[in-house]
C-alpha atoms as a PDB file:
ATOM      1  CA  UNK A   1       0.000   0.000   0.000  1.00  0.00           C
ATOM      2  CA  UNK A   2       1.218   3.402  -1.120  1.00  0.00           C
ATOM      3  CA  UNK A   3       2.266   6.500   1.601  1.00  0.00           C
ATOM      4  CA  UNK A   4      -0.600   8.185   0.386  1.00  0.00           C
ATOM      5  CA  UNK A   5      -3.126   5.466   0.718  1.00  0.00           C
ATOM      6  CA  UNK A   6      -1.421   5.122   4.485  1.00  0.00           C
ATOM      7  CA  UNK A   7      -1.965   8.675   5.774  1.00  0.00           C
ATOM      8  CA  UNK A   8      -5.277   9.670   4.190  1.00  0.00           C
ATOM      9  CA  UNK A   9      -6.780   6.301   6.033  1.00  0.00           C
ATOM     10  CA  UNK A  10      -4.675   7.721   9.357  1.00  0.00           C
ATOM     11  CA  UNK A  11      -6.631  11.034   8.553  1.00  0.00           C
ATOM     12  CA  UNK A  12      -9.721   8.822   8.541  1.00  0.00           C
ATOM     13  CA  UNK A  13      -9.318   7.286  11.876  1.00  0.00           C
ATOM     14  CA  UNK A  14      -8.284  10.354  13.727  1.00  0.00           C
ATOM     15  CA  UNK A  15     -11.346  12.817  12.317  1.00  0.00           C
ATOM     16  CA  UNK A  16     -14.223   9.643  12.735  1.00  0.00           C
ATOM     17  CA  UNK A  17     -13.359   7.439  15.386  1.00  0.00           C
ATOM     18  CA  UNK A  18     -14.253   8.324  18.692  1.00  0.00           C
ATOM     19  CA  UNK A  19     -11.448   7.749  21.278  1.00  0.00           C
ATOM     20  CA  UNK A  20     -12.459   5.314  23.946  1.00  0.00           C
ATOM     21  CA  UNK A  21     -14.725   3.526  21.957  1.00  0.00           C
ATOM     22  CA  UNK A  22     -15.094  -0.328  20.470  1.00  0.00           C
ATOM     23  CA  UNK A  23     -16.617  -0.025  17.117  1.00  0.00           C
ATOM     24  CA  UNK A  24     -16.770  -2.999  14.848  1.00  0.00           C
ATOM     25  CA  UNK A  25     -14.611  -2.147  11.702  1.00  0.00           C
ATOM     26  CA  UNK A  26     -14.276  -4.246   8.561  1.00  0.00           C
ATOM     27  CA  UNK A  27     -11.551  -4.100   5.980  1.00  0.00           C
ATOM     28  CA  UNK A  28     -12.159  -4.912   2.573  1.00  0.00           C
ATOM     29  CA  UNK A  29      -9.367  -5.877   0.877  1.00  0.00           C
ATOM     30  CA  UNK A  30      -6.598  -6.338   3.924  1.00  0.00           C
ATOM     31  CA  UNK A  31      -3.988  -8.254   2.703  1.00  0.00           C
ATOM     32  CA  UNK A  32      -0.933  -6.229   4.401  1.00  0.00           C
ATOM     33  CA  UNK A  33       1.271  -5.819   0.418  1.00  0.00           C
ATOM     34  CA  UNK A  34       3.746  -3.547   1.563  1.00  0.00           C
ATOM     35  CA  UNK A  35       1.244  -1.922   4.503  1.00  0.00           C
ATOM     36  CA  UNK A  36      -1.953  -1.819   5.882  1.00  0.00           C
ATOM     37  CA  UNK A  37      -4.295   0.228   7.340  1.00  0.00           C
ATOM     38  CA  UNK A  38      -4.671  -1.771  10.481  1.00  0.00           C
ATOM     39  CA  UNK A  39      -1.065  -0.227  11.483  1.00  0.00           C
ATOM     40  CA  UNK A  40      -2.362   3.121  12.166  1.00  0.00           C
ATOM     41  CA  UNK A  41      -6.047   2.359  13.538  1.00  0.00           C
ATOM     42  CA  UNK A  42      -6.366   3.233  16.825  1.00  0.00           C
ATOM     43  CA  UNK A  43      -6.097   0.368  19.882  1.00  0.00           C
ATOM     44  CA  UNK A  44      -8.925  -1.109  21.004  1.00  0.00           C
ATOM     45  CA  UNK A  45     -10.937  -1.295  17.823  1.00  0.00           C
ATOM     46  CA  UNK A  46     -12.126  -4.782  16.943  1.00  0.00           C
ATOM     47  CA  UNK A  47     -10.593  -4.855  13.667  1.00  0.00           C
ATOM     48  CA  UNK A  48     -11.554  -7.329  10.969  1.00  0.00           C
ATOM     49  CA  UNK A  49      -9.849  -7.839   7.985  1.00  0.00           C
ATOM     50  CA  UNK A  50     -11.622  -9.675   4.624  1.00  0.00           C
ATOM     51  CA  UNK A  51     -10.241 -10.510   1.641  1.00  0.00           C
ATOM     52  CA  UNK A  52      -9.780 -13.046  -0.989  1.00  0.00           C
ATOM     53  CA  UNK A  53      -7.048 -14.870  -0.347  1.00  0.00           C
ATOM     54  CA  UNK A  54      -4.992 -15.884   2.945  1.00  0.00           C
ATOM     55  CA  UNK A  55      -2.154 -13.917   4.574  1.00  0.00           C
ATOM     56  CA  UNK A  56      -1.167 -11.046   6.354  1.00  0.00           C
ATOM     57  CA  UNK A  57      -3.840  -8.689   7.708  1.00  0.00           C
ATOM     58  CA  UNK A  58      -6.472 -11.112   6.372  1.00  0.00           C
ATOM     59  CA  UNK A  59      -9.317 -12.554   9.122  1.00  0.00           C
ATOM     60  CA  UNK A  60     -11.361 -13.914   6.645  1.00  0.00           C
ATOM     61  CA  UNK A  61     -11.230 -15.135   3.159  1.00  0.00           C
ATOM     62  CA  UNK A  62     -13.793 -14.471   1.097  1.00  0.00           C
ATOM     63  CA  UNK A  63     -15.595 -17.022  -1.588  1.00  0.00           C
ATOM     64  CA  UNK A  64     -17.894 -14.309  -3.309  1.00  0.00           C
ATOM     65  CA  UNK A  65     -16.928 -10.612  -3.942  1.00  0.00           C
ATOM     66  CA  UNK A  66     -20.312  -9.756  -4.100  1.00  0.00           C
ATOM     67  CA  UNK A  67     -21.688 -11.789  -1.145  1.00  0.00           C
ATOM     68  CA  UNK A  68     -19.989 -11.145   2.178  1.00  0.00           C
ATOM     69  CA  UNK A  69     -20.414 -13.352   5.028  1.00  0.00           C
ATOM     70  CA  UNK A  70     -21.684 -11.433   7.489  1.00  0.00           C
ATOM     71  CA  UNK A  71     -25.906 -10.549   8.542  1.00  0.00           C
ATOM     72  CA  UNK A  72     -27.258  -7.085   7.727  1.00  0.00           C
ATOM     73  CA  UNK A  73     -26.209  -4.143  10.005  1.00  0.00           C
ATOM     74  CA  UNK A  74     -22.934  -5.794  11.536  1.00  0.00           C
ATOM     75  CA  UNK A  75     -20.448  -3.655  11.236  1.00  0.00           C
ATOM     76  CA  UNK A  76     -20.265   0.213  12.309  1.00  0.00           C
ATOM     77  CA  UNK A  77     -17.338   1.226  10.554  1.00  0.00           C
ATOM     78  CA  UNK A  78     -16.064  -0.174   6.699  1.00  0.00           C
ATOM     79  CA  UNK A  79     -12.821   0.544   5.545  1.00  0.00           C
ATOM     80  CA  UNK A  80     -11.670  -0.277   1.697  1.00  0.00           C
ATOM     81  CA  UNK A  81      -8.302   1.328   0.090  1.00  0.00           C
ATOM     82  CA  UNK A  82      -7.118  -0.197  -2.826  1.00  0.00           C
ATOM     83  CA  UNK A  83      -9.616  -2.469  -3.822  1.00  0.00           C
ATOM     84  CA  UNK A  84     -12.548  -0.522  -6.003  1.00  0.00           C
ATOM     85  CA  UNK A  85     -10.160  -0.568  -8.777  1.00  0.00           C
ATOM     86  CA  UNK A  86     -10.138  -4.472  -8.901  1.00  0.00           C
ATOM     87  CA  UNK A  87     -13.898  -4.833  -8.542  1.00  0.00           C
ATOM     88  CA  UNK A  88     -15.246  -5.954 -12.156  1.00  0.00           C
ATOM     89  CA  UNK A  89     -18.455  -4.864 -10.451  1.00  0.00           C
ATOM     90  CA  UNK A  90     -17.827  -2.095  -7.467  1.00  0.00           C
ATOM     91  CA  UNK A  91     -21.434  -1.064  -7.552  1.00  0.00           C
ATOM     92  CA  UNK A  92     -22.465  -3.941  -6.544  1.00  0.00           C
ATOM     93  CA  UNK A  93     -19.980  -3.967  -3.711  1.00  0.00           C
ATOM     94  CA  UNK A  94     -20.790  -0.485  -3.178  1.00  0.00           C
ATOM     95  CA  UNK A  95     -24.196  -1.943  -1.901  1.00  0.00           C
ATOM     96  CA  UNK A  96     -22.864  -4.829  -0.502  1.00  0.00           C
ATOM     97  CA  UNK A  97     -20.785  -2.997   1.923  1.00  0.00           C
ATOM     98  CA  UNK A  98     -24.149  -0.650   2.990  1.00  0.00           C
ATOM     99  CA  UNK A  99     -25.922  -3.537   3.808  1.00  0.00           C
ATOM    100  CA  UNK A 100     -23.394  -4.761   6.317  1.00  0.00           C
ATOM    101  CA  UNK A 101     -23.393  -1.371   7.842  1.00  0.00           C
ATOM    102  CA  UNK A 102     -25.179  -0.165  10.766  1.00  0.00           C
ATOM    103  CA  UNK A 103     -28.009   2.766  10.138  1.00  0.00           C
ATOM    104  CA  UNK A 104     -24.791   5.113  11.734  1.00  0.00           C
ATOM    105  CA  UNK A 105     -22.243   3.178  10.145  1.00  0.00           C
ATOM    106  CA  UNK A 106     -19.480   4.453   8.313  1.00  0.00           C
ATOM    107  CA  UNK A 107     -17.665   3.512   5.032  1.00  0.00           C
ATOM    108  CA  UNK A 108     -13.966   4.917   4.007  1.00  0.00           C
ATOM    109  CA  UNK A 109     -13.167   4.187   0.503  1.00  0.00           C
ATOM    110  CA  UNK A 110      -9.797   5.033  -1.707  1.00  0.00           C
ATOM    111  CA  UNK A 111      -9.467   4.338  -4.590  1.00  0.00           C
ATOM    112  CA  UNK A 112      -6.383   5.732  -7.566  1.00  0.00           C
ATOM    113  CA  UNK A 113      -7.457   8.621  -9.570  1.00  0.00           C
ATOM    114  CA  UNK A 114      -4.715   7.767 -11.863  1.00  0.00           C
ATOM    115  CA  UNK A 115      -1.780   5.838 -12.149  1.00  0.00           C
ATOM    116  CA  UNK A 116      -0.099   2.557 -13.384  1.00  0.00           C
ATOM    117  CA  UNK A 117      -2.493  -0.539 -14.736  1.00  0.00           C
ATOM    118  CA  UNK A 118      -1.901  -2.856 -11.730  1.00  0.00           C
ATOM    119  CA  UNK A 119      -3.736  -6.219 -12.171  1.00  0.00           C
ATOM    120  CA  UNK A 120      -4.481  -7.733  -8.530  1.00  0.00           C
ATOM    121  CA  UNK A 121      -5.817  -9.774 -10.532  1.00  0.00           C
ATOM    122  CA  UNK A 122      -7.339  -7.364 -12.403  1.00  0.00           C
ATOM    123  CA  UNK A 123      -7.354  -3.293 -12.733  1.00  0.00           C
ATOM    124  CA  UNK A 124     -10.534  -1.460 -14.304  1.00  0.00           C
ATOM    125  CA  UNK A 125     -11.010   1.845 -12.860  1.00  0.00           C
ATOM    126  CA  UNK A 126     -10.128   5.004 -11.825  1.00  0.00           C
ATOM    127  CA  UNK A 127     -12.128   7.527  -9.659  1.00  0.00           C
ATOM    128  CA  UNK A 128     -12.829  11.034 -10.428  1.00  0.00           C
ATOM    129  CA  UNK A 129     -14.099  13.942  -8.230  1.00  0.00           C
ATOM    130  CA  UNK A 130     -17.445  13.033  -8.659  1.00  0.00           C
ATOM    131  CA  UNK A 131     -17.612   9.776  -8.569  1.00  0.00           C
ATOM    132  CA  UNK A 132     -18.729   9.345  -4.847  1.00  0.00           C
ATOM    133  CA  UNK A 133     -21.825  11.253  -5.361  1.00  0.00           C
ATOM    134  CA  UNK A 134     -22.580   9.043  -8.320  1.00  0.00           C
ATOM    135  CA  UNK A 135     -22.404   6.369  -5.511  1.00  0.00           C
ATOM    136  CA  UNK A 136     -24.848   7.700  -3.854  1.00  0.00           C
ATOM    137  CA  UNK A 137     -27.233   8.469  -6.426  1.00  0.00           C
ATOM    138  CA  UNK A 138     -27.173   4.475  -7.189  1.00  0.00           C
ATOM    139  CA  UNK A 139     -27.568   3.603  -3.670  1.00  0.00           C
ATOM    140  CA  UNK A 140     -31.043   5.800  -4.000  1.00  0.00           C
ATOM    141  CA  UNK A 141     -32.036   3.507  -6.628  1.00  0.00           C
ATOM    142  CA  UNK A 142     -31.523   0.380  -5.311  1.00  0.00           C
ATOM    143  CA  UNK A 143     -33.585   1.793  -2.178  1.00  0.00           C
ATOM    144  CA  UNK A 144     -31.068   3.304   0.161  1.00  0.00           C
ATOM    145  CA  UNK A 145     -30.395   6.395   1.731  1.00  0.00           C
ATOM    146  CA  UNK A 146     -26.681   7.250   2.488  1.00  0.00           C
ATOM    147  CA  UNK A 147     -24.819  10.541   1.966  1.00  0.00           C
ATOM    148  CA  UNK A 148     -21.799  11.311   1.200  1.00  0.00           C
ATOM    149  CA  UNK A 149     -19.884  13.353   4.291  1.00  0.00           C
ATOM    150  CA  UNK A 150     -16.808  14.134   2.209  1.00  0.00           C
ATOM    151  CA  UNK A 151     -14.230  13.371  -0.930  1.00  0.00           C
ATOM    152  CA  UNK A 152     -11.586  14.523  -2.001  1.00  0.00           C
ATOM    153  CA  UNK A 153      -8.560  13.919  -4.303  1.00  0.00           C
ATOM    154  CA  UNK A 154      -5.352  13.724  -2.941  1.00  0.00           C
ATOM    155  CA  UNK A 155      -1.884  15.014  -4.025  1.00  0.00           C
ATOM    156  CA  UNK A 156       0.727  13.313  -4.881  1.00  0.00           C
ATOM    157  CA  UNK A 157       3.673  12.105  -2.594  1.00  0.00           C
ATOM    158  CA  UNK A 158       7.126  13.723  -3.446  1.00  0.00           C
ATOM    159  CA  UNK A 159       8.447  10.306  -2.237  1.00  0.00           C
ATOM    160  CA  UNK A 160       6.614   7.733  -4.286  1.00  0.00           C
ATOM    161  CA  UNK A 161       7.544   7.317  -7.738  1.00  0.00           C
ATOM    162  CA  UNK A 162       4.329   5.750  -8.923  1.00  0.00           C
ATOM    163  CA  UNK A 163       2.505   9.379  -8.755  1.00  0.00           C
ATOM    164  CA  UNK A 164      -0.304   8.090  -7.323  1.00  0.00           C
ATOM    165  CA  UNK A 165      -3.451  10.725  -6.696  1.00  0.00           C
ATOM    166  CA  UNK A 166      -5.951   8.882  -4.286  1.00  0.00           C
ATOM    167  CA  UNK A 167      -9.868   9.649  -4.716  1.00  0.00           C
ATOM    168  CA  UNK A 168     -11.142   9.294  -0.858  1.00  0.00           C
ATOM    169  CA  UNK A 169     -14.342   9.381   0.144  1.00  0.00           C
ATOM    170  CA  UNK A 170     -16.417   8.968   3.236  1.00  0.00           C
ATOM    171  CA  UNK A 171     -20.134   7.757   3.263  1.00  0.00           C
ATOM    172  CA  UNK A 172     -22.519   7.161   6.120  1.00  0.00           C
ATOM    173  CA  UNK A 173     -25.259   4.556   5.287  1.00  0.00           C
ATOM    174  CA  UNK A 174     -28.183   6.353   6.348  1.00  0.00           C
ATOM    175  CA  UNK A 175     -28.455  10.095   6.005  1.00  0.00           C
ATOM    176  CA  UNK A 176     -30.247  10.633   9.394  1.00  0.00           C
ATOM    177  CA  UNK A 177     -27.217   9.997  11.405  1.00  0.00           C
ATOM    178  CA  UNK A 178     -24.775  12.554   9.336  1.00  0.00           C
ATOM    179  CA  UNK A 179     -25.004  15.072  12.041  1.00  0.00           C
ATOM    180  CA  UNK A 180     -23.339  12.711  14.783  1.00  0.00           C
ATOM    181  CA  UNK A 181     -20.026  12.989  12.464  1.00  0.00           C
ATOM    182  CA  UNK A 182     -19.550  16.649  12.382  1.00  0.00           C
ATOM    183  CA  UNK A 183     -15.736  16.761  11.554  1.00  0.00           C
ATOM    184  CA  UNK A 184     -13.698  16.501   8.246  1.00  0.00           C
ATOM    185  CA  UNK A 185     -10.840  15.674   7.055  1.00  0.00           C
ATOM    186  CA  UNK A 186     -10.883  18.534   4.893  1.00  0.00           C
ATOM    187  CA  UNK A 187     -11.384  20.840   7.585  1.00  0.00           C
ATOM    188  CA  UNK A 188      -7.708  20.177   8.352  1.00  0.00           C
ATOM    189  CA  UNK A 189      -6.148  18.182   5.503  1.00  0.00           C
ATOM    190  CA  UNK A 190      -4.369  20.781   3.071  1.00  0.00           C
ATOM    191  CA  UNK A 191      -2.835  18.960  -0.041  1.00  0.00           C
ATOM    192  CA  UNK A 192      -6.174  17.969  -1.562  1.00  0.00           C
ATOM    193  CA  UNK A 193      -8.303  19.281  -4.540  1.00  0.00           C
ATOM    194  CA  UNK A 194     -11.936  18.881  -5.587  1.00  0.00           C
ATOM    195  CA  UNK A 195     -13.448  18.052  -2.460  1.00  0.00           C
ATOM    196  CA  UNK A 196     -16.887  17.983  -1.597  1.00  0.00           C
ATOM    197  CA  UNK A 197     -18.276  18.313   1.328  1.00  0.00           C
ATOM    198  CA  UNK A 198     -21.987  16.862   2.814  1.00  0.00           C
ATOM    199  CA  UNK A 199     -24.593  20.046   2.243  1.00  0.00           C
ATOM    200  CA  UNK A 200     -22.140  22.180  -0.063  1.00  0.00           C
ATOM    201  CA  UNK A 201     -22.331  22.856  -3.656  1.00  0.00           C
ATOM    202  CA  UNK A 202     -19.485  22.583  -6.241  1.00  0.00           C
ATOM    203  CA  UNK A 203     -15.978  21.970  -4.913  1.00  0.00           C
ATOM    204  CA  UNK A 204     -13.692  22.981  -2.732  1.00  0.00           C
ATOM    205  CA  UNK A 205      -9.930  23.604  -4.155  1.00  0.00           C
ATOM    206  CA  UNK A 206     -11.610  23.117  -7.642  1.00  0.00           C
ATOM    207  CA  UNK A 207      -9.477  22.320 -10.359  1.00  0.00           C
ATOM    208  CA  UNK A 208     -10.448  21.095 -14.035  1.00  0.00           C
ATOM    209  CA  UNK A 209      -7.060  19.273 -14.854  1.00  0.00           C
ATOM    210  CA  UNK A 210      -5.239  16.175 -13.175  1.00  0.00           C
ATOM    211  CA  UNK A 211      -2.391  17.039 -10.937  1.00  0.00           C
ATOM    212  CA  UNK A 212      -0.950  15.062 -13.950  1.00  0.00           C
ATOM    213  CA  UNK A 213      -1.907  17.291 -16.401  1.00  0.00           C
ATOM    214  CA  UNK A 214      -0.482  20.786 -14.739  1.00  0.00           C
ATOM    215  CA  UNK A 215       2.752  19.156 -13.915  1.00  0.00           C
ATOM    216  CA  UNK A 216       3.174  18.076 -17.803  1.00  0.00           C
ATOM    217  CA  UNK A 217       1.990  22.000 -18.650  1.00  0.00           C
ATOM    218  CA  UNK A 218       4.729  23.170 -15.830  1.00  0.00           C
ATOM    219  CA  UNK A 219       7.352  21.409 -17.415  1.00  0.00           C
ATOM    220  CA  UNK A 220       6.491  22.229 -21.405  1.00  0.00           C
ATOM    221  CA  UNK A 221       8.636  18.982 -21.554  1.00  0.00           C
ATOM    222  CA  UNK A 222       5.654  16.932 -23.486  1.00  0.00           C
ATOM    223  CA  UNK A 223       4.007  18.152 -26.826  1.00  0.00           C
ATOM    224  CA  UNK A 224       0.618  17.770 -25.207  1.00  0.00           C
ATOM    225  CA  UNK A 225       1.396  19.978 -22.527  1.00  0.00           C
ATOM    226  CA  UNK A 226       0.192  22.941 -23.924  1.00  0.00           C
ATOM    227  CA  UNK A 227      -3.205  21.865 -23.027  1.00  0.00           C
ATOM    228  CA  UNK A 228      -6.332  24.183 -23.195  1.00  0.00           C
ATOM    229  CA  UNK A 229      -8.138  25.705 -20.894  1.00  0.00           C
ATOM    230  CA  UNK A 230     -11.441  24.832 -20.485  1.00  0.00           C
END
């Protein structure tokens, strides 16, 4: 798991989880490659880590992507970084993952808004700065009602070479309980763009071009970096 991927799921922990308390948290996707989240969750969190096959970090393996193996409203907090990207299908997770949240439950997801094809065992997305309220609208249509608290897209790390921009967003499954969570990461968090924040229009930081795209117009070093301006 890359730096970025590390701290924007520390900034997570520290802005939703209350201190002193045991929530239930699942992880999606958990096998530790090169880090995991569960390093920098708090103590005392019953921590649960899911994914397909055995090894590090991983609690339980799962059979079915689409079918996880635990009863409705189980969890109160679902964590997922690095995984959307290799779900043929992460709508249907998307909904999956609701219905093992509590009505107050949380769910963290990062996902790459750019960056290398990396097949674990496959790679078919990227995320883009709307893409979590898209999530939401298709959770309305299947019959749910969560809201999105915040997103975001994250800089890059001067110390990774991959270049890796992380889309982060934080749901809560039902919208009735978004006023118990009245911190952000954004409210704090200062190398982001295109965030969006639960009861705010448009974007905060907005920018119309990839962090990509103005360093390639910065350096004039690439014939497409004269790009226009839309």
């Amino acid at each position: 798991m890359h730096d970025t991927a590390i701290d924007n799921g520390k900034a997570f922990f520290d802005t939703y989880l209350v201190p002193g308390t045991r929530p239930r948290l699942l992880d999606i996707g958990a096998l530790d490659v090169n880090g995991s989240l569960r390093a920098v969750c708090p103590k005392g969190v019953e921590y649960i880590g899911v994914d397909f096959a055995q090894g590090p970090g991983v609690d339980v393996v799962l059979t079915d992507p689409y079918a996880l193996p635990f009863p409705d409203k189980h969890a109160d907090v679902i964590v997922t970084s690095s995984c959307f990207e290799h779900s043929e299908m992460f709508w249907v997770l998307f909904i999956e993952l609701l219905r093992v949240l509590k009505p107050h439950g949380l769910l963290y997801l990062n996902a790459p808004s750019n960056g290398a094809f990396h097949r674990y065992p496959v790679d078919c997305w990227r995320f883009y700065p709307d893409s979590g309220r898209a999530l939401v609208t298709w959770a309305k249509r299947c019959g749910l009602k969560p809201a999105l608290l915040e997103s975001y897209i994250s800089g890059q790390s001067p110390h990774n070479p991959w270049g890796w921009n992380d889309f982060v967003a934080v749901f809560v499954k039902d919208e009735a309980h978004a006023g118990i969570y009245p911190r952000r990461i954004l409210q704090a968090k200062q190398d982001v763009f295109n965030g969006v924040l639960y009861g705010l229009d448009g974007f905060v930081k907005f920018f119309n071009q990839s962090e990509d795209m103005r360093k390639l117009r910065a350096s004039g070093a690439h014939p497409q970096a004269q790009l226009p301006v839309e």
